[in-house]
C-alpha atoms as a PDB file:
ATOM      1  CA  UNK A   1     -44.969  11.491-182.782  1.00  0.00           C
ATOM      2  CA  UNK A   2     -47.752  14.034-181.504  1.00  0.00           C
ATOM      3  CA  UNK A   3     -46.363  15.861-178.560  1.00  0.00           C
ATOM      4  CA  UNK A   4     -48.645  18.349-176.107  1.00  0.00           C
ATOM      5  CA  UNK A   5     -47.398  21.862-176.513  1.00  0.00           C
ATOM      6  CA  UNK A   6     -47.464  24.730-174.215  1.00  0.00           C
ATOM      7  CA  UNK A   7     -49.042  28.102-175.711  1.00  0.00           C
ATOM      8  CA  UNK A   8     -49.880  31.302-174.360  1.00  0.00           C
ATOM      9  CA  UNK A   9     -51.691  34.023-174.983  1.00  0.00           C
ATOM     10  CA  UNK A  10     -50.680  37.333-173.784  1.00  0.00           C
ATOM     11  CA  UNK A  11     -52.561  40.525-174.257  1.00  0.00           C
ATOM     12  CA  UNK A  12     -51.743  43.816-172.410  1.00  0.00           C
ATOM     13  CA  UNK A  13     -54.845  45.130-170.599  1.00  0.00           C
ATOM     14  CA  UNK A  14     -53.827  48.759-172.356  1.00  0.00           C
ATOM     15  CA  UNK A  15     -57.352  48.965-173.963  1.00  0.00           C
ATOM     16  CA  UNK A  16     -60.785  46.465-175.009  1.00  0.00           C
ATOM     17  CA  UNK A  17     -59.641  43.298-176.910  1.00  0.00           C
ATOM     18  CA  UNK A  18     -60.715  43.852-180.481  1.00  0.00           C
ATOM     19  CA  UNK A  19     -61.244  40.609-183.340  1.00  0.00           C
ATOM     20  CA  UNK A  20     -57.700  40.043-184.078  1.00  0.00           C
ATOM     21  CA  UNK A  21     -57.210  39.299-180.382  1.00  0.00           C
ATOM     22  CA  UNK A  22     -59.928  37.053-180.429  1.00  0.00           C
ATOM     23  CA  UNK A  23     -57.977  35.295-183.297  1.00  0.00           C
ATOM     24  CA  UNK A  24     -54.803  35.243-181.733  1.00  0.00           C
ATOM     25  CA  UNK A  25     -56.622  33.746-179.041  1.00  0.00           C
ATOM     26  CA  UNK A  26     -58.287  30.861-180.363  1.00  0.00           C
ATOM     27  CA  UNK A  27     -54.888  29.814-182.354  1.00  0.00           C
ATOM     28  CA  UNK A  28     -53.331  29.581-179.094  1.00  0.00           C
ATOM     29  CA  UNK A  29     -56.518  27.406-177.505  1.00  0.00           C
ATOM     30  CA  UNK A  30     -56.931  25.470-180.554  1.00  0.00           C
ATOM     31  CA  UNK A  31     -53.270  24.393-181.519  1.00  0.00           C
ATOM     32  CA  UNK A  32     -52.670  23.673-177.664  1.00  0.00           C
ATOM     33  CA  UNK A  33     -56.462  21.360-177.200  1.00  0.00           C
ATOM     34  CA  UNK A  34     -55.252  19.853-180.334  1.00  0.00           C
ATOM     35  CA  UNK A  35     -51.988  18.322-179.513  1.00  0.00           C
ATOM     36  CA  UNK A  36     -53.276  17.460-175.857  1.00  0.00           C
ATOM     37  CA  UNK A  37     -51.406  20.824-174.820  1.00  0.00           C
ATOM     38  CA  UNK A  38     -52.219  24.019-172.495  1.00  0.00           C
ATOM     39  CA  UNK A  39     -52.563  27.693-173.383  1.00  0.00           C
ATOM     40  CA  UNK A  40     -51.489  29.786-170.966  1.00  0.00           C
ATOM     41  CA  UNK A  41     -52.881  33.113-170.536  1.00  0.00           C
ATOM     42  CA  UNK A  42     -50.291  35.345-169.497  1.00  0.00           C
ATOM     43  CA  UNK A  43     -51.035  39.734-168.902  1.00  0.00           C
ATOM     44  CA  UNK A  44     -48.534  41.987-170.194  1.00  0.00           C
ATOM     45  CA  UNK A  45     -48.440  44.642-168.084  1.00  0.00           C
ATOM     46  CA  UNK A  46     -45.292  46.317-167.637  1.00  0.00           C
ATOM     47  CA  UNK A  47     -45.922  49.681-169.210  1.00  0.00           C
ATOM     48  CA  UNK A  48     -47.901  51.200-165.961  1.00  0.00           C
ATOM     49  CA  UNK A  49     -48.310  54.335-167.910  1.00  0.00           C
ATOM     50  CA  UNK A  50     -50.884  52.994-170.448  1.00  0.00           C
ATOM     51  CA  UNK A  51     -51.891  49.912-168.563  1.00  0.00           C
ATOM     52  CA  UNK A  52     -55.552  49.866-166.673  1.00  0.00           C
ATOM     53  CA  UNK A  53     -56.974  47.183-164.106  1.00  0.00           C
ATOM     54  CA  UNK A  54     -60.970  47.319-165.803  1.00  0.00           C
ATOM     55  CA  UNK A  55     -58.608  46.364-169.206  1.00  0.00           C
ATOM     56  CA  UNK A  56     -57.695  43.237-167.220  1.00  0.00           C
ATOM     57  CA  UNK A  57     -61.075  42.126-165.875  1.00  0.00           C
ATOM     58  CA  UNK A  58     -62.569  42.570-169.659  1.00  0.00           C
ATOM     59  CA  UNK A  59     -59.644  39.945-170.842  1.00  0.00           C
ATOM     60  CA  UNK A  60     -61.070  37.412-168.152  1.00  0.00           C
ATOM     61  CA  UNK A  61     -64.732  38.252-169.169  1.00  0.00           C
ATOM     62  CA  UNK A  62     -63.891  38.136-172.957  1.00  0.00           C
ATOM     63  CA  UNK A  63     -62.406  34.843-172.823  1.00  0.00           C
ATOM     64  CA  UNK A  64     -65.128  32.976-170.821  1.00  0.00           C
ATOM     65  CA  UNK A  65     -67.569  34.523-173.289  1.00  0.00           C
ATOM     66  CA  UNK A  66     -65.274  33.210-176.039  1.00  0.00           C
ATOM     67  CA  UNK A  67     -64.870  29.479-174.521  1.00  0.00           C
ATOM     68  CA  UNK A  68     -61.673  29.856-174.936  1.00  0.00           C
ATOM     69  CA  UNK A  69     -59.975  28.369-171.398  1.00  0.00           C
ATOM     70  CA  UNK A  70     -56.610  28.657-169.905  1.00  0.00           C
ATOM     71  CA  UNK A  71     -54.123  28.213-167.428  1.00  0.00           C
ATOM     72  CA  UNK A  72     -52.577  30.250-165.125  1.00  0.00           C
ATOM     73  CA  UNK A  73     -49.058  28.314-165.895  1.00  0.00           C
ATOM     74  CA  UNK A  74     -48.509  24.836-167.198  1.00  0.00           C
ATOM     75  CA  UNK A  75     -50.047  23.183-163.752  1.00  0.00           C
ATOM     76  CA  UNK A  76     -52.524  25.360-162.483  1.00  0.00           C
ATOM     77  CA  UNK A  77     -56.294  25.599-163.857  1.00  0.00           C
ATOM     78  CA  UNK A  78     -58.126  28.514-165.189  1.00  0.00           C
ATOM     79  CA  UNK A  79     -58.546  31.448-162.542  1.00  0.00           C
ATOM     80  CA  UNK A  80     -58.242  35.148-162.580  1.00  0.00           C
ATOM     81  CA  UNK A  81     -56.108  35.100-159.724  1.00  0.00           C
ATOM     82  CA  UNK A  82     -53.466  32.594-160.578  1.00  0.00           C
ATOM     83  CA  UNK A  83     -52.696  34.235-164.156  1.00  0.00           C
ATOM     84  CA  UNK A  84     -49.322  35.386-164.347  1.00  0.00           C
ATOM     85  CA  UNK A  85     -48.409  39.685-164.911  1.00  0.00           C
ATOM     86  CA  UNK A  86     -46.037  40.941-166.267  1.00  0.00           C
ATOM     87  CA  UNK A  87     -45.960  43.452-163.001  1.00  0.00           C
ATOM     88  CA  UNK A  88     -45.235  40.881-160.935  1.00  0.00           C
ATOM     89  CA  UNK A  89     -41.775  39.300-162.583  1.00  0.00           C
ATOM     90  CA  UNK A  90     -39.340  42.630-162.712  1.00  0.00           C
ATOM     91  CA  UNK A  91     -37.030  40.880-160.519  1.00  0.00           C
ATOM     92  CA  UNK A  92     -36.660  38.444-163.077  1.00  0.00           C
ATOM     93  CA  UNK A  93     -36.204  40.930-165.905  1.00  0.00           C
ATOM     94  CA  UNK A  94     -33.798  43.089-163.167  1.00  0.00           C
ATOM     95  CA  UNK A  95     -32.185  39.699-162.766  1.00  0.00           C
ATOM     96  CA  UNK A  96     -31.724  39.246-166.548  1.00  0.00           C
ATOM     97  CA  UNK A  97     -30.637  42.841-167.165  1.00  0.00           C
ATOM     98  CA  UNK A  98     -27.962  42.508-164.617  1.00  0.00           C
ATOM     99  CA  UNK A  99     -26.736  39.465-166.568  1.00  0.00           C
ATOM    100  CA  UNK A 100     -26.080  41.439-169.676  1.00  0.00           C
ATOM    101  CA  UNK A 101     -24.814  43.965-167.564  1.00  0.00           C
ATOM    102  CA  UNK A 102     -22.350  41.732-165.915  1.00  0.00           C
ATOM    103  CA  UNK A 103     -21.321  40.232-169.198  1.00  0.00           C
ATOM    104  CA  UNK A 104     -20.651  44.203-170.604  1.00  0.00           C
ATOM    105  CA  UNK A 105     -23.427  43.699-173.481  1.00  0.00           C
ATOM    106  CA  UNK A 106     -25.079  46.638-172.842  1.00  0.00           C
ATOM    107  CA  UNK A 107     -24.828  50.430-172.018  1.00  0.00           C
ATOM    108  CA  UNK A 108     -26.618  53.186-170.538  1.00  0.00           C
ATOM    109  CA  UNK A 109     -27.770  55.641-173.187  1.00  0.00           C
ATOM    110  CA  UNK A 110     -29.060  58.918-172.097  1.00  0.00           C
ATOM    111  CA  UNK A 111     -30.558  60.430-175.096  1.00  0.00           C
ATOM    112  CA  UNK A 112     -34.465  60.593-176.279  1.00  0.00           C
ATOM    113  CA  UNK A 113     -35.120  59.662-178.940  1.00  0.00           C
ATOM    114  CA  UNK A 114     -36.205  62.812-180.424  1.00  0.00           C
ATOM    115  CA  UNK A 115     -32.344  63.301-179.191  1.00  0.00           C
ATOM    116  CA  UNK A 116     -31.388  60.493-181.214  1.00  0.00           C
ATOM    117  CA  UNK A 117     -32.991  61.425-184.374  1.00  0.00           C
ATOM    118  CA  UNK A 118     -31.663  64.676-184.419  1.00  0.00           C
ATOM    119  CA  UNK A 119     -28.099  63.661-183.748  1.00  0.00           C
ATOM    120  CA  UNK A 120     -28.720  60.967-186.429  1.00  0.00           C
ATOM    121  CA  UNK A 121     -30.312  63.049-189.135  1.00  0.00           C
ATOM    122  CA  UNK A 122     -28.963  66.495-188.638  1.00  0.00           C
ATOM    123  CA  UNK A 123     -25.888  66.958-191.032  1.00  0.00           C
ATOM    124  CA  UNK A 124     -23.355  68.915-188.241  1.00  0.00           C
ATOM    125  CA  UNK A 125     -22.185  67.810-185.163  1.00  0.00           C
ATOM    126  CA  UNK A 126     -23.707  67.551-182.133  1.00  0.00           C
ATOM    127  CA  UNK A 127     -23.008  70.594-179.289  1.00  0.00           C
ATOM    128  CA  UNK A 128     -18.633  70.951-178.516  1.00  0.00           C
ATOM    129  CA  UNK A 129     -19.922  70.697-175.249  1.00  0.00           C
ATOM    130  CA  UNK A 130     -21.327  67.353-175.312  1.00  0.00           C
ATOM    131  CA  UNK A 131     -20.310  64.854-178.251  1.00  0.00           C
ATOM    132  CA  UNK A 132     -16.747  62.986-177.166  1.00  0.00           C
ATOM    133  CA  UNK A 133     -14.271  64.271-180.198  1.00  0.00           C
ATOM    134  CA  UNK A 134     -13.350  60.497-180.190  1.00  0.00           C
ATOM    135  CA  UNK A 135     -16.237  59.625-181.381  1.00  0.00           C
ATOM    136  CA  UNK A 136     -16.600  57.770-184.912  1.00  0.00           C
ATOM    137  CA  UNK A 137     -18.851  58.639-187.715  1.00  0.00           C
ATOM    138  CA  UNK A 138     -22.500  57.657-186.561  1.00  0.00           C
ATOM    139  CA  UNK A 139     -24.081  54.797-187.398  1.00  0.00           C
ATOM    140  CA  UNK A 140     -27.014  55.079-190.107  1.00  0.00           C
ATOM    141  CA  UNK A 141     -30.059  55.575-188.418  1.00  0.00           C
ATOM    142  CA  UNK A 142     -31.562  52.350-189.621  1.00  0.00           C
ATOM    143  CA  UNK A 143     -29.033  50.536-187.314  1.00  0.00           C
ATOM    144  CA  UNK A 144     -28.235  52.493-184.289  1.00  0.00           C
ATOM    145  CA  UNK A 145     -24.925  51.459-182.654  1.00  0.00           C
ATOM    146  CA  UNK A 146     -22.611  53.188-180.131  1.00  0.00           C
ATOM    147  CA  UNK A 147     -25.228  55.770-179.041  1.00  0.00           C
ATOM    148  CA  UNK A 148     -23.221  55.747-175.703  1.00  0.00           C
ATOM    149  CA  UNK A 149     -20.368  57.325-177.643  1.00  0.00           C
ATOM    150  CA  UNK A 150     -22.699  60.319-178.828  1.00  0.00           C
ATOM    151  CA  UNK A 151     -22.574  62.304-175.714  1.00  0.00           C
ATOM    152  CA  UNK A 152     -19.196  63.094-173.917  1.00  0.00           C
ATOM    153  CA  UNK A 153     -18.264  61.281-170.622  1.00  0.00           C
ATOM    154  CA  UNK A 154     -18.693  64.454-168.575  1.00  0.00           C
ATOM    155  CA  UNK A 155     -22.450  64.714-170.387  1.00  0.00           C
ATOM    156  CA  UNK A 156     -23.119  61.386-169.619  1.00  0.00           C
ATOM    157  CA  UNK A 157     -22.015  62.126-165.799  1.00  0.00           C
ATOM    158  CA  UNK A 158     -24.217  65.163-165.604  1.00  0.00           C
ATOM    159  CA  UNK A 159     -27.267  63.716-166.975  1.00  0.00           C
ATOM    160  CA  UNK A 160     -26.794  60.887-164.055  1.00  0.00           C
ATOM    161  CA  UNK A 161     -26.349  63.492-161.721  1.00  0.00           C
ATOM    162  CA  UNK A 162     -29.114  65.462-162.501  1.00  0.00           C
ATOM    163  CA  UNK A 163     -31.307  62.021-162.098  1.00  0.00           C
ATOM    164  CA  UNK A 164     -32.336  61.031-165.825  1.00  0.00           C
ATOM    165  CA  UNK A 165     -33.020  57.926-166.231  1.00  0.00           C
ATOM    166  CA  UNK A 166     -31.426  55.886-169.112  1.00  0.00           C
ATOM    167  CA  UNK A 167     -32.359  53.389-171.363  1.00  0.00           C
ATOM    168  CA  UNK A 168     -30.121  50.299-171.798  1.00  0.00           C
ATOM    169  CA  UNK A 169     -29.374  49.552-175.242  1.00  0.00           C
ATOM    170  CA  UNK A 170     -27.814  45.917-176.221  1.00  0.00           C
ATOM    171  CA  UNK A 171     -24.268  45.973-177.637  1.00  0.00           C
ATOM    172  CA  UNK A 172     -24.834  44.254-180.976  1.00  0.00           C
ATOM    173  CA  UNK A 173     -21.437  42.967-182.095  1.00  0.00           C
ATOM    174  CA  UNK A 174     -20.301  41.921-178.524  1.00  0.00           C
ATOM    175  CA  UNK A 175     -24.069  40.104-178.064  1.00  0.00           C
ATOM    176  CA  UNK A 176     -23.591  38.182-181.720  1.00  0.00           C
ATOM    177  CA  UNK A 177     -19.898  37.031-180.958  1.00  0.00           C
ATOM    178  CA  UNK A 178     -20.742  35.752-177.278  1.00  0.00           C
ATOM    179  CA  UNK A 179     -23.306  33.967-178.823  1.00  0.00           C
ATOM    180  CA  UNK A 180     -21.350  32.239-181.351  1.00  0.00           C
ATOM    181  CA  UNK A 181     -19.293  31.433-178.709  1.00  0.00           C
ATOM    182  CA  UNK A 182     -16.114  33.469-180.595  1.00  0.00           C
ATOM    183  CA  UNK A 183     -15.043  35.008-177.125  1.00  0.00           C
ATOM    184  CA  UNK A 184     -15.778  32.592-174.493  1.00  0.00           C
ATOM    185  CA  UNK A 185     -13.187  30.291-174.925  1.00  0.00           C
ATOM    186  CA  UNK A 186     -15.877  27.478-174.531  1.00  0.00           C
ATOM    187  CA  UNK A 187     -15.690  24.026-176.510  1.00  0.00           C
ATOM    188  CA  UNK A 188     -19.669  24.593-176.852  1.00  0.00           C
ATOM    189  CA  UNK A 189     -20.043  27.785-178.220  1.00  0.00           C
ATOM    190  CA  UNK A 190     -21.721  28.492-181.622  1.00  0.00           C
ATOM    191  CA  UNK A 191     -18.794  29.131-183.747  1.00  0.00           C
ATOM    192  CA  UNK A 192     -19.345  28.370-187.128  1.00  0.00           C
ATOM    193  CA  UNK A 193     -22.646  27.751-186.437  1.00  0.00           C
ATOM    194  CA  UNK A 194     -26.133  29.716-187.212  1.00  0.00           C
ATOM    195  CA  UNK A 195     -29.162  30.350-184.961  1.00  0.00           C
ATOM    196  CA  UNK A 196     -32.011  29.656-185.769  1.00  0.00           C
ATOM    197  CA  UNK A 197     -35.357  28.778-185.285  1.00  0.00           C
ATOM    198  CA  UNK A 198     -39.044  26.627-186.568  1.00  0.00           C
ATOM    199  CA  UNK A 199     -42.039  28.200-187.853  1.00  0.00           C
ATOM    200  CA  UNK A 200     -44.592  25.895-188.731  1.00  0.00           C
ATOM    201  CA  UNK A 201     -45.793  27.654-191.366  1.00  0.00           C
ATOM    202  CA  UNK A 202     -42.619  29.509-192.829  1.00  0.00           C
ATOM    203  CA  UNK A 203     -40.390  26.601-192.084  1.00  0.00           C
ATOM    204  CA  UNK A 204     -36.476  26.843-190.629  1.00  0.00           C
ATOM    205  CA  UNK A 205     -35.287  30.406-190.319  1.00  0.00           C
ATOM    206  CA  UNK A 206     -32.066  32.046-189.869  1.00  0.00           C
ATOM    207  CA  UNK A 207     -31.449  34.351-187.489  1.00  0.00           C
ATOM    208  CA  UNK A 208     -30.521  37.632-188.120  1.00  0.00           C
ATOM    209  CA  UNK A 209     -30.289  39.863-184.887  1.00  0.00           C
ATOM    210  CA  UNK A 210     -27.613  42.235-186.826  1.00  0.00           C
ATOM    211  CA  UNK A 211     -30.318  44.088-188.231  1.00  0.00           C
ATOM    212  CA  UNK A 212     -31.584  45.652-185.094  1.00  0.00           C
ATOM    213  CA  UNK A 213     -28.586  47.216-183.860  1.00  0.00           C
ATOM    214  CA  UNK A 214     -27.754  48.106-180.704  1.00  0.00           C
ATOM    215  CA  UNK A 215     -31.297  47.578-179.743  1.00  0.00           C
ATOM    216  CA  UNK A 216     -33.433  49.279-176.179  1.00  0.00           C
ATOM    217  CA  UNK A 217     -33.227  46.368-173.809  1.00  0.00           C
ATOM    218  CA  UNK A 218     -34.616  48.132-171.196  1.00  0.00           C
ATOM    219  CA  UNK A 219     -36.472  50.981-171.375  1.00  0.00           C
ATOM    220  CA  UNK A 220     -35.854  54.312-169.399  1.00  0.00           C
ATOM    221  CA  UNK A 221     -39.724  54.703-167.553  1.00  0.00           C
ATOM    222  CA  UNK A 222     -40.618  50.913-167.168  1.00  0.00           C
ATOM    223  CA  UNK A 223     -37.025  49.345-166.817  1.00  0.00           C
ATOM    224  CA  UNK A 224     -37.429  46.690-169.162  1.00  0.00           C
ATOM    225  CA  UNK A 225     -38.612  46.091-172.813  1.00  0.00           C
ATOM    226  CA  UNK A 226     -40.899  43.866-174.415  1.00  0.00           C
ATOM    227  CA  UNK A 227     -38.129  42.228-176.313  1.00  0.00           C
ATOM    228  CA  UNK A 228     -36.593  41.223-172.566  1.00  0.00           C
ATOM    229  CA  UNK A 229     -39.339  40.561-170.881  1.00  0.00           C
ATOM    230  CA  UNK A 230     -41.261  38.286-173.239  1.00  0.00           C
ATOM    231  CA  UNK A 231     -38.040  35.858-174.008  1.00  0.00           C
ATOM    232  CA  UNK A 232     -37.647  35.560-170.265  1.00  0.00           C
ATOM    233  CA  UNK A 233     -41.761  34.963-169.494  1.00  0.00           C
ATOM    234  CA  UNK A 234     -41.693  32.439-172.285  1.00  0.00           C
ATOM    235  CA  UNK A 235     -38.960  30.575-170.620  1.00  0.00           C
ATOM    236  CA  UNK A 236     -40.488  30.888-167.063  1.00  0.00           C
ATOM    237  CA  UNK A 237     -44.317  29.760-168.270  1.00  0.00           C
ATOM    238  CA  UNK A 238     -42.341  26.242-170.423  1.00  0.00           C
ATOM    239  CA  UNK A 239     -43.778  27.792-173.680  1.00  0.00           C
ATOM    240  CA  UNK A 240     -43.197  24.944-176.193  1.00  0.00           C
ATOM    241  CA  UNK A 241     -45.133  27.040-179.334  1.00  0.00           C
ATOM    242  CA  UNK A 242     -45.155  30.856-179.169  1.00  0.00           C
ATOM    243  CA  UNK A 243     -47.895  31.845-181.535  1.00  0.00           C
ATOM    244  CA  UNK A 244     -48.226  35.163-182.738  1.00  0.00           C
ATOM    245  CA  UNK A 245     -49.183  37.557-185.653  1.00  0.00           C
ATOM    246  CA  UNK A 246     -46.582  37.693-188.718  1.00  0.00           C
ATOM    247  CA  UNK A 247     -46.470  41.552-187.880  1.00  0.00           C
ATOM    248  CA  UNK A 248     -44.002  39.886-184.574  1.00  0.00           C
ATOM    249  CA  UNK A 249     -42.333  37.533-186.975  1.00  0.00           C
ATOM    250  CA  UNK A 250     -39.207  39.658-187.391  1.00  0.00           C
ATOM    251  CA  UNK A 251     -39.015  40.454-183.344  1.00  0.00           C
ATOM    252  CA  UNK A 252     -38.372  36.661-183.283  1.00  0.00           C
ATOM    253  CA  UNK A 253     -34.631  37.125-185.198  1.00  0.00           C
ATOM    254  CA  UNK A 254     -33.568  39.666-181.901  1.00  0.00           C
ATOM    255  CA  UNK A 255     -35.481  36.764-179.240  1.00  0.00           C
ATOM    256  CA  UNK A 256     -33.610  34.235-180.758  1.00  0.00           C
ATOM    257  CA  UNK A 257     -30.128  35.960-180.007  1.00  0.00           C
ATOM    258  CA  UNK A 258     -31.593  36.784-175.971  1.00  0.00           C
ATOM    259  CA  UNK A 259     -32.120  32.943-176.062  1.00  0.00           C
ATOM    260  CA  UNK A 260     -28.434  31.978-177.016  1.00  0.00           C
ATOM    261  CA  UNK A 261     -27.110  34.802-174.587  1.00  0.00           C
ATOM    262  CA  UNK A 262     -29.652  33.482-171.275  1.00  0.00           C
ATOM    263  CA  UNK A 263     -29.058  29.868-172.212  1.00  0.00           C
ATOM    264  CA  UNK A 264     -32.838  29.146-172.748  1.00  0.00           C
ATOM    265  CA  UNK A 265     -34.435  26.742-174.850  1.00  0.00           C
ATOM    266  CA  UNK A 266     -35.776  27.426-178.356  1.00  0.00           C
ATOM    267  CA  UNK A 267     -39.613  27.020-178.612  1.00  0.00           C
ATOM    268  CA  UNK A 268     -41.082  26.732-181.989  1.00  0.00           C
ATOM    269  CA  UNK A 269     -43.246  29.750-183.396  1.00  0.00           C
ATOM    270  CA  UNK A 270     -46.494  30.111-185.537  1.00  0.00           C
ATOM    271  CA  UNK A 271     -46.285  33.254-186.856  1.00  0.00           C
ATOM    272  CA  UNK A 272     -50.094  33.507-188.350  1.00  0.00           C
ATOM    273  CA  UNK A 273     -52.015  36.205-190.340  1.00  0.00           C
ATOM    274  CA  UNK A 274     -53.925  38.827-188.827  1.00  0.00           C
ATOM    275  CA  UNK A 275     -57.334  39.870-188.787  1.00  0.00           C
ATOM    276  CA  UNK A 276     -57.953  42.981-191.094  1.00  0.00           C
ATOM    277  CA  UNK A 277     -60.298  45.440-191.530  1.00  0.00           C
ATOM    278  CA  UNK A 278     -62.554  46.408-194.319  1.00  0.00           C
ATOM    279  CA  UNK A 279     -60.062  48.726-195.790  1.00  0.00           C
ATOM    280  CA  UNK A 280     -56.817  46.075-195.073  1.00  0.00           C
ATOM    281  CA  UNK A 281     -55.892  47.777-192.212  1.00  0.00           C
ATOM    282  CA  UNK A 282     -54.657  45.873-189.036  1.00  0.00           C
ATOM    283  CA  UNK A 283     -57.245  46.251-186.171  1.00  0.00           C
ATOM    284  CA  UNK A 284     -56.507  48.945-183.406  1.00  0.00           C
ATOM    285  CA  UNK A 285     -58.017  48.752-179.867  1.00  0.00           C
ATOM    286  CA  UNK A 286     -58.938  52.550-180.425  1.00  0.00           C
ATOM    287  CA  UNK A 287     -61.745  51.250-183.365  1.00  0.00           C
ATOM    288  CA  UNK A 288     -64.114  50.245-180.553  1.00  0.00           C
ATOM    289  CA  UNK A 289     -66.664  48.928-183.671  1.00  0.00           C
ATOM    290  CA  UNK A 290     -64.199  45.804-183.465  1.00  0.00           C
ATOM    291  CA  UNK A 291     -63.945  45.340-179.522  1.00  0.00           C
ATOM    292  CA  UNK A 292     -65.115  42.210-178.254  1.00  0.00           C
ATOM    293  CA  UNK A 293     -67.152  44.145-175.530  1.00  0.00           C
ATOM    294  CA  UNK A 294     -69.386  46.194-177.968  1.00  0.00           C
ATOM    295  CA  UNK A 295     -69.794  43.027-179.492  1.00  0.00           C
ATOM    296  CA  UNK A 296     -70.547  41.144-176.428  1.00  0.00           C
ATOM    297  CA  UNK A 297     -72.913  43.725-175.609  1.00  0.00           C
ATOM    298  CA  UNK A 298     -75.304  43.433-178.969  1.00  0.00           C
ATOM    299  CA  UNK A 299     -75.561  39.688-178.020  1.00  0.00           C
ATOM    300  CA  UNK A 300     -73.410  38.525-180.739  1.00  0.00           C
ATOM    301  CA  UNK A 301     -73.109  34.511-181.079  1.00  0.00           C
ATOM    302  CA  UNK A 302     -69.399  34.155-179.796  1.00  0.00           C
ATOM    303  CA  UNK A 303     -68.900  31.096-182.102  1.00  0.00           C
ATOM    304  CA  UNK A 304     -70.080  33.609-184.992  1.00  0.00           C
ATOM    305  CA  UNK A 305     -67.356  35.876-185.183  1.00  0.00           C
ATOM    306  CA  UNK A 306     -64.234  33.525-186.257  1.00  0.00           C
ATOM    307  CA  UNK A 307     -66.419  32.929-189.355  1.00  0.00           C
ATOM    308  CA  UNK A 308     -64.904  35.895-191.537  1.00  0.00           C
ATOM    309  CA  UNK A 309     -61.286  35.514-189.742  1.00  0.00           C
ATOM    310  CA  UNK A 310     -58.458  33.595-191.626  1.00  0.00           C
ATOM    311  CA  UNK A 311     -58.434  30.218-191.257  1.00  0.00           C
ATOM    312  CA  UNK A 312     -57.114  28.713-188.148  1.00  0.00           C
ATOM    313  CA  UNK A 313     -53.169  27.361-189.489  1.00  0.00           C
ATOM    314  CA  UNK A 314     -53.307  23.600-190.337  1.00  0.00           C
ATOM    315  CA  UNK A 315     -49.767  22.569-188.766  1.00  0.00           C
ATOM    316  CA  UNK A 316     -48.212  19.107-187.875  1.00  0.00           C
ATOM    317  CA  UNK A 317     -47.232  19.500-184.224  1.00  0.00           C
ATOM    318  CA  UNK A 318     -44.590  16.883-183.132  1.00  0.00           C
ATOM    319  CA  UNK A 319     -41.859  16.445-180.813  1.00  0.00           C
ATOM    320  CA  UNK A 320     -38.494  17.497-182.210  1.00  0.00           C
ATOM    321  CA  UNK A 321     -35.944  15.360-182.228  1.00  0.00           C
END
């Protein structure tokens, strides 16, 4: 049974669009027109120290040039002013942090990360005057865990004190066990179960959060991280398809873990190739050769430039069971 889905595209306005955005784009529009569905076009702008208004105004005049149109959420039509930011939802994210802070599945942690890497790397121990002698071996640096434990208590007070901010990192093993329901006590927990999600075009996949560690939930300068913040917009704009690049396919093994732990429904992904350049290299908004607007500007036909782009993905939308 065809079913309408609810896309979205979501580009932060941190520099011009380039040709893999204008991919990414037209998936969205084209797998939403096709199943009777919606794109939404959501701006991701929660990092205020790279983000720029005139960024945001090109998105709206890159897309009309495009054809490509959109809605502000999954009732409103296309208009700049009704599309949803980022900027606009941190109570939300404050709301969701406090869950996880409520639920003791995640900590403060008040090193850099040029802190971290050190304390990581280096082969003594940190300062007597700062690492807690209780403190087990680190974790390898390819999965961080207990970074709260790599500073002393009294440390950790005076860096409060002095007013530095700290990033909140995800407990790992407490996050995967409330998940699976092993400490709940709840007859509907996960226990003995997997999760999981659908990728049209990679199939059923297994979740496997683990390999993140304890992972930045929220950030030290913007108070939130794109890992929480997208599973909660998702959620808030009824996303029914989140379609991406593959380079996000492995961010989707950590979203699928926030989604057990918030309660939120599982939308199926798309995880599709991306648009490379000449020497194989992903596109970068800094190589202005591929920005939409220099394009735009040379009087480029619009239809024209998905010609040399992959394929758009041939997929079977339908209404799971």
């Amino acid at each position: 049974m065809d079913c309408p889905v609810i896309t979205r595209f979501a580009p932060s306005p941190t520099g011009p669009l380039h040709l893999g955005h204008a991919y990414a784009a037209k998936v969205a529009h084209d797998l939403a027109s096709q199943s009777g569905g919606k794109m939404i076009l959501r701006i991701d702008d929660i990092d205020h120290t790279r983000c720029r208004d005139i960024y945001t105004a090109q998105i709206f005049n890159d897309l009309d040039w495009l054809g490509l149109n959109w809605y502000g959420s999954a009732s409103d039509v296309q208009s700049n002013r009704n599309a949803p930011h980022q900027s606009q939802r941190m109570p939300a994210y404050q709301a969701a942090l406090k869950t996880l802070q409520d639920k003791e599945l995640v900590y403060p942690c008040y090193l850099s990360r040029r802190e971290l890497n050190e304390l990581l790397s280096a082969p003594h121990a940190p300062p007597a005057s700062q690492i807690d002698r209780a403190t087990p071996a680190a974790a390898p640096a390819s999965v961080i865990a207990n970074t709260d434990q790599l500073l002393s208590q009294k440390e950790r007070a005076r860096r409060h004190a002095a007013g530095q901010g700290a990033a909140w990192r995800l407990r790992m093993d407490a996050a995967i066990d409330m998940a699976f329901g092993k400490n709940d006590g709840s007859e509907n927990g996960n226990d003995g179960e997997t999760l999981s999600w659908f990728d049209h075009l990679t199939g059923r996949q297994i979740a496997n959060p683990a390999q993140f560690g304890d992972v930045v939930i929220a950030r030290a300068d913007i108070a939130v991280s794109y890992h929480l913040s997208v599973v909660i917009d998702d959620a808030l704009d009824g996303v029914t398809l989140v379609t991406r690049g593959n380079d996000l396919a492995a961010s989707t093994h950590l979203h699928r873990l926030l989604q057990a732990l918030f309660a939120l429904s599982v939308p199926d992904y798309c995880h599709h190739a991306l648009v490379l350049d000449q020497a194989g290299k992903r596109l970068a908004k800094r190589d202005s050769v591929h920005s939409l607007e220099m394009i735009r500007q040379i009087h480029v036909d619009p239809s024209s430039i998905f010609a040399k782009m992959p394929p758009m993905p041939a997929i079977n939308l339908h209404c799971n069971a």
